[in-house]
C-alpha atoms as a PDB file:
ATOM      1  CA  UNK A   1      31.273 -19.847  13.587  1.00  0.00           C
ATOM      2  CA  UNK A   2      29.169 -18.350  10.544  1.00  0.00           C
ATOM      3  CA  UNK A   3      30.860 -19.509   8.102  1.00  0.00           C
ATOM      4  CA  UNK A   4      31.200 -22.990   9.380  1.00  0.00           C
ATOM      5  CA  UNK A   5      27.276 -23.334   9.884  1.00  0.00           C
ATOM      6  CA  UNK A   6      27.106 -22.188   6.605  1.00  0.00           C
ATOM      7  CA  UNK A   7      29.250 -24.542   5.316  1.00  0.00           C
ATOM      8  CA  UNK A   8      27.619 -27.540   7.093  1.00  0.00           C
ATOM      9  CA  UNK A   9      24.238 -26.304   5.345  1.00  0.00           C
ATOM     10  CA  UNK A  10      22.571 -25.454   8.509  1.00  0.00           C
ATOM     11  CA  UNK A  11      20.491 -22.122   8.183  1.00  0.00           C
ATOM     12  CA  UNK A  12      22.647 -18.838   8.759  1.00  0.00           C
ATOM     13  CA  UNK A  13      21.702 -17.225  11.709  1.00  0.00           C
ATOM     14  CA  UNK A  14      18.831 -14.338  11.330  1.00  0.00           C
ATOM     15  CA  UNK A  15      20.106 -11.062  11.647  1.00  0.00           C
ATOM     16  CA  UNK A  16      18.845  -7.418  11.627  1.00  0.00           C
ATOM     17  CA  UNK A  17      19.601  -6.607   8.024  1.00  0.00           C
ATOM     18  CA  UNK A  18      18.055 -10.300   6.793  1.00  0.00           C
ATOM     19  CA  UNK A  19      15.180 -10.158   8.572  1.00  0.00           C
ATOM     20  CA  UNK A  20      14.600  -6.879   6.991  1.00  0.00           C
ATOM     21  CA  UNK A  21      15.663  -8.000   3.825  1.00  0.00           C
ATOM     22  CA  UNK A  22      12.690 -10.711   3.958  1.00  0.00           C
ATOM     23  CA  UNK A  23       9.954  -8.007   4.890  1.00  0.00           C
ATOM     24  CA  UNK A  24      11.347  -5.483   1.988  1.00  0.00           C
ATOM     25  CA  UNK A  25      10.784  -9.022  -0.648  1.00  0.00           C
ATOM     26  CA  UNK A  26       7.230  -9.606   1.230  1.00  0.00           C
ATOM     27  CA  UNK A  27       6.503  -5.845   0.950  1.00  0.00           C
ATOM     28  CA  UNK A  28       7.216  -5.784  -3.000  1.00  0.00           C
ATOM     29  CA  UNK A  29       5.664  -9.367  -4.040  1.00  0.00           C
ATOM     30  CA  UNK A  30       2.654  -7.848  -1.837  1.00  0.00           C
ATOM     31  CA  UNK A  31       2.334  -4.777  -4.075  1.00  0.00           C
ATOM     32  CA  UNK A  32       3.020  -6.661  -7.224  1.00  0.00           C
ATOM     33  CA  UNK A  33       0.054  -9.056  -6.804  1.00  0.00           C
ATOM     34  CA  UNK A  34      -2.290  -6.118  -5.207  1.00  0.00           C
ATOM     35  CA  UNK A  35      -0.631  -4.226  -8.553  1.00  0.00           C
ATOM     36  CA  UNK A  36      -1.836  -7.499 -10.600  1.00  0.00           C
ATOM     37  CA  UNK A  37      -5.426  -7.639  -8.757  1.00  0.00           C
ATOM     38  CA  UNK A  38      -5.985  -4.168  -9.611  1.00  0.00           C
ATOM     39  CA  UNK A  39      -5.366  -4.383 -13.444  1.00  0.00           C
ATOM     40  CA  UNK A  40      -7.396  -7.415 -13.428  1.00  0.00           C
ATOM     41  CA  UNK A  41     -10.466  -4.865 -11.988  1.00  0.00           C
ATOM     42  CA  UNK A  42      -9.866  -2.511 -14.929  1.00  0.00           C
ATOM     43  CA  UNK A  43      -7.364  -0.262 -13.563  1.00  0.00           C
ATOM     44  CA  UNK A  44      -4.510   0.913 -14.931  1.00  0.00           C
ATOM     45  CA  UNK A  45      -1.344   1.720 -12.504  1.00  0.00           C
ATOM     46  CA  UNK A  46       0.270   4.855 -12.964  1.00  0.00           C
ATOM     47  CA  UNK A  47       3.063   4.961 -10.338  1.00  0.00           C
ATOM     48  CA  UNK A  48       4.275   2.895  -7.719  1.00  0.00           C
ATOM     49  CA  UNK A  49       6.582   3.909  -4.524  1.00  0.00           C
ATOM     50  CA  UNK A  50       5.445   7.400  -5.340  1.00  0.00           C
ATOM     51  CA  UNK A  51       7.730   9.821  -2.544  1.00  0.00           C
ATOM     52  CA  UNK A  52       6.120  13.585  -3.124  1.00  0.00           C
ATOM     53  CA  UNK A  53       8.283  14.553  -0.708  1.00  0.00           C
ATOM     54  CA  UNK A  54      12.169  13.163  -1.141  1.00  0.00           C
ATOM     55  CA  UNK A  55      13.329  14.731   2.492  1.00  0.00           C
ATOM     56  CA  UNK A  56      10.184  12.689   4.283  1.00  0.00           C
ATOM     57  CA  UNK A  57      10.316   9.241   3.446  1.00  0.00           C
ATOM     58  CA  UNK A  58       7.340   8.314   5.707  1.00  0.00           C
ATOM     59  CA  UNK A  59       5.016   9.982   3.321  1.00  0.00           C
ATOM     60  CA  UNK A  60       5.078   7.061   0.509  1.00  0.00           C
ATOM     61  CA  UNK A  61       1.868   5.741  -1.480  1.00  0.00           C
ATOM     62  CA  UNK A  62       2.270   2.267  -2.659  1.00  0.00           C
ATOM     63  CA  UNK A  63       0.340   2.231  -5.869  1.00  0.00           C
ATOM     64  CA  UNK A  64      -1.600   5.387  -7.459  1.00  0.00           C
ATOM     65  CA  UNK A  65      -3.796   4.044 -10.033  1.00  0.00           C
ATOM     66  CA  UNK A  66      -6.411   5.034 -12.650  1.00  0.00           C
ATOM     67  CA  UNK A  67     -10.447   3.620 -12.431  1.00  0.00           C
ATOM     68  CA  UNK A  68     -11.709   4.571 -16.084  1.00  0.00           C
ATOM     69  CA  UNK A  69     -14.896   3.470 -15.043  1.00  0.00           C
ATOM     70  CA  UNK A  70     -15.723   6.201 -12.530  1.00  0.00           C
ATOM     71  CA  UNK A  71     -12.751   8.432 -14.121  1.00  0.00           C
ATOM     72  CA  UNK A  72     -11.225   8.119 -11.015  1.00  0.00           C
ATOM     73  CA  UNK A  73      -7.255   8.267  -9.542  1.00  0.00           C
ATOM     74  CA  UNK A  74      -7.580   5.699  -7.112  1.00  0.00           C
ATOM     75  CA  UNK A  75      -4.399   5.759  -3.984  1.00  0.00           C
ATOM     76  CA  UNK A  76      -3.773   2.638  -3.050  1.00  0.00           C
ATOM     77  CA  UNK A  77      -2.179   1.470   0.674  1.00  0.00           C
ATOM     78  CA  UNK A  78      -0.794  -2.193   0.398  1.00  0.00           C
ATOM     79  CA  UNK A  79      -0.352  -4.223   3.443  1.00  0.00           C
ATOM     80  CA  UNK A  80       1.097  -8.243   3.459  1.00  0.00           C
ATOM     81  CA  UNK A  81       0.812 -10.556   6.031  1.00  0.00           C
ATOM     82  CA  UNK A  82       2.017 -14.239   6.015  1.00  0.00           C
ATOM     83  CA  UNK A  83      -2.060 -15.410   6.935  1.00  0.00           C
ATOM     84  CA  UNK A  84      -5.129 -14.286   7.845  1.00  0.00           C
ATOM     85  CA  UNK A  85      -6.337 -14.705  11.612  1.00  0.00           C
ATOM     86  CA  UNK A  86      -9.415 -13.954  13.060  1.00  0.00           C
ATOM     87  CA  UNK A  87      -8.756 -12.211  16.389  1.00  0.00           C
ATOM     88  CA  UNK A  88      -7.358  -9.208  14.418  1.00  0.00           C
ATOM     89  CA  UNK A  89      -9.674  -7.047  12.181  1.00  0.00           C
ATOM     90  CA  UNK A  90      -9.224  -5.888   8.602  1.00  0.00           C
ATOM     91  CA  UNK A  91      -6.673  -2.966   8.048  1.00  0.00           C
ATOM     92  CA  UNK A  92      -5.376  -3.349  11.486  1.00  0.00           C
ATOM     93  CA  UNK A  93      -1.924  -2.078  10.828  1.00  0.00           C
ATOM     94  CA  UNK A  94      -3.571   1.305   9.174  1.00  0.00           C
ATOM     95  CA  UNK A  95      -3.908   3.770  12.158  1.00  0.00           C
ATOM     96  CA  UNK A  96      -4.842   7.039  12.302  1.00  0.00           C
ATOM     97  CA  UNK A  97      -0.679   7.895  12.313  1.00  0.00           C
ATOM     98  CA  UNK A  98      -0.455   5.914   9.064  1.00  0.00           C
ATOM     99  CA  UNK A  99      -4.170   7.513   7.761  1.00  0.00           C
ATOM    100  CA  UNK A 100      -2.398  11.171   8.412  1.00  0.00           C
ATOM    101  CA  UNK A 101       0.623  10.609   6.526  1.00  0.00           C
ATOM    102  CA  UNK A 102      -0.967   9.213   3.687  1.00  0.00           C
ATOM    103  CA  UNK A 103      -3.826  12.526   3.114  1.00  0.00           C
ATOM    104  CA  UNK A 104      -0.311  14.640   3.546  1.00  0.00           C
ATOM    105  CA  UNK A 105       1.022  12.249   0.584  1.00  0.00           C
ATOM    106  CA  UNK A 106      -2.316  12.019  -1.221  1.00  0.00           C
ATOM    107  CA  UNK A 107      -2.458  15.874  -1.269  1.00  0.00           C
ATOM    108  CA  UNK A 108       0.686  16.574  -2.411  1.00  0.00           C
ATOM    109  CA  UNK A 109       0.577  14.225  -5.210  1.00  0.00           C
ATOM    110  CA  UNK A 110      -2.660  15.776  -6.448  1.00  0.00           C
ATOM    111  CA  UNK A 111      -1.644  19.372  -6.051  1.00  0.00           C
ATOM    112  CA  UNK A 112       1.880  18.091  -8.119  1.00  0.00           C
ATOM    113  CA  UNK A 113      -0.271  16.950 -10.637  1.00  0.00           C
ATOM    114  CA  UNK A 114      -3.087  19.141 -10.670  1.00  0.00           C
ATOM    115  CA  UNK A 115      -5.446  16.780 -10.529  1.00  0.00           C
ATOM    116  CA  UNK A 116      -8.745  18.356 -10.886  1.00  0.00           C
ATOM    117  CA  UNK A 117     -11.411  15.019 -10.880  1.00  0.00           C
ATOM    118  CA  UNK A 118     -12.170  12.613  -8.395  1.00  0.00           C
ATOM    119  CA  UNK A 119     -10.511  10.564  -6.286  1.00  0.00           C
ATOM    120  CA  UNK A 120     -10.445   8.134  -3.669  1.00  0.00           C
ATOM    121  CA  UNK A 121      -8.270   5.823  -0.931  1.00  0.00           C
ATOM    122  CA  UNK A 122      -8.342   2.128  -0.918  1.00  0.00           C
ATOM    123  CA  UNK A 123      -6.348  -0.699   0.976  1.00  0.00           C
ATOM    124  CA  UNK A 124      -5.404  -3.728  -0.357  1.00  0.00           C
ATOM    125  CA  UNK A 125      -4.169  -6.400   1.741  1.00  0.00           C
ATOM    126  CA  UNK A 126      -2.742  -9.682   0.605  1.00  0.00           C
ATOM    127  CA  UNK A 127      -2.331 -12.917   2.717  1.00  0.00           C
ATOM    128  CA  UNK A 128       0.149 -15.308   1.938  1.00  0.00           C
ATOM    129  CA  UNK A 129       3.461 -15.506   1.101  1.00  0.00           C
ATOM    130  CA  UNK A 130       6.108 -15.342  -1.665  1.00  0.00           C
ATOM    131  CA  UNK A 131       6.092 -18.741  -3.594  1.00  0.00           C
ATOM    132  CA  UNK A 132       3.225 -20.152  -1.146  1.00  0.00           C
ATOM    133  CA  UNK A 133      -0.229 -20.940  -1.848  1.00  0.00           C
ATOM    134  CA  UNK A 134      -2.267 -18.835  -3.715  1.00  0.00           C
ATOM    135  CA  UNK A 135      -2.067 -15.168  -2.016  1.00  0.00           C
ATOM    136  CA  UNK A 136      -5.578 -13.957  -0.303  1.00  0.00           C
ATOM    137  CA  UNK A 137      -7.137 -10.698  -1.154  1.00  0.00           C
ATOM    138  CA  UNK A 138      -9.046  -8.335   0.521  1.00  0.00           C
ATOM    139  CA  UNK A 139      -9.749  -4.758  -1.537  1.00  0.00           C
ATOM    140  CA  UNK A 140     -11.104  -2.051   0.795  1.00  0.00           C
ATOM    141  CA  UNK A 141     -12.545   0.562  -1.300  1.00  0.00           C
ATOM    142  CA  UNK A 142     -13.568   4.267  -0.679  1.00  0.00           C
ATOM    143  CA  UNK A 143     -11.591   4.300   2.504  1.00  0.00           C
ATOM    144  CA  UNK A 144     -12.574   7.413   5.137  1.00  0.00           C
ATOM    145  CA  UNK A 145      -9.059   9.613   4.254  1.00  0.00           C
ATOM    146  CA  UNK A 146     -10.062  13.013   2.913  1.00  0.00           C
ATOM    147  CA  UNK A 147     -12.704  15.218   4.270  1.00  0.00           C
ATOM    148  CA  UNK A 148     -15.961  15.177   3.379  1.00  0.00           C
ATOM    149  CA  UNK A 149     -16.342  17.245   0.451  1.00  0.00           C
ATOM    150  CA  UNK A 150     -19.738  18.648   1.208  1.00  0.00           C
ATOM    151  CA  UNK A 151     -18.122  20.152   4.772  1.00  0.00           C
ATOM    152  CA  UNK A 152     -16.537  22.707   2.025  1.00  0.00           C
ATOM    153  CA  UNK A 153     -19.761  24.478   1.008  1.00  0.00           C
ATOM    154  CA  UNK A 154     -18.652  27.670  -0.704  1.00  0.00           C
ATOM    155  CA  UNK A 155     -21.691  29.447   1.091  1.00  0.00           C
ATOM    156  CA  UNK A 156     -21.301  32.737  -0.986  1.00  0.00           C
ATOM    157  CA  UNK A 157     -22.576  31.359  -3.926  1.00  0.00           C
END
């Protein structure tokens, strides 16, 4: 039956693995125009997809990039959606599960790289969709994901 829909041109039916395809092309055209956005602001990308851990694939930060301005490795979470609504707020797919996994991948790729100046977390999301309109951006800077430094008062000194 497949492959005489497919034949008659109607649209093949959507299964499992192509409905996951679709989100996996979403997902990368999403981080290739957030990618794009943040060059345009003067930073320059240094890895994307990093995986500091290859056993734990849940621990995965989209873009790391580089702010010469404030001399800065910026981590960068990327999130797509097909269009902005608004009953639902900005980063509403980051929760506090997603926050925890990415200071466990944010640490590790600092302590991998010894990394001894500043840093920070931002989100960009992107509305729209591949081959659409113009995509949407929304750049959350300076995200709450690492402790407050100042809560680390080396009181001996």
């Amino acid at each position: 039956m497949f492959r005489q829909m497919h034949e008659e041109g109607e649209a093949a039916p959507e299964t499992p693995a192509r409905v996951a395809n679709v989100g996996v092309i979403r997902g990368r055209w999403g981080e290739d125009v957030a990618a794009e956005w943040l060059r345009r602001g003067g930073c320059g990308i240094i890895e994307r997809n990093v995986r500091p851990y290859a056993r734990d694939r849940r621990l995965e930060i989209d873009i790391v990039a580089y702010d010469a301005q404030e001399d800065t490795i910026v981590f960068v979470e990327v999130k797509q959606h097909a269009r902005r609504s608004e009953f639902q707020t900005r980063m509403r797919s980051v929760d506090r599960r997603k926050l925890q996994l990415l200071r466990r991948a944010c640490n590790a790729w600092l302590r991998r790289n010894r990394w001894q100046g500043g840093y920070r977390f931002d989100v960009v999301e992107v509305y729209g969709e591949p081959g659409g309109a113009r995509p949407e951006i929304d750049h959350v800077k300076r995200v709450r994901l690492f402790a407050d430094p100042e809560r680390f008062v080396d009181w001996e000194n």
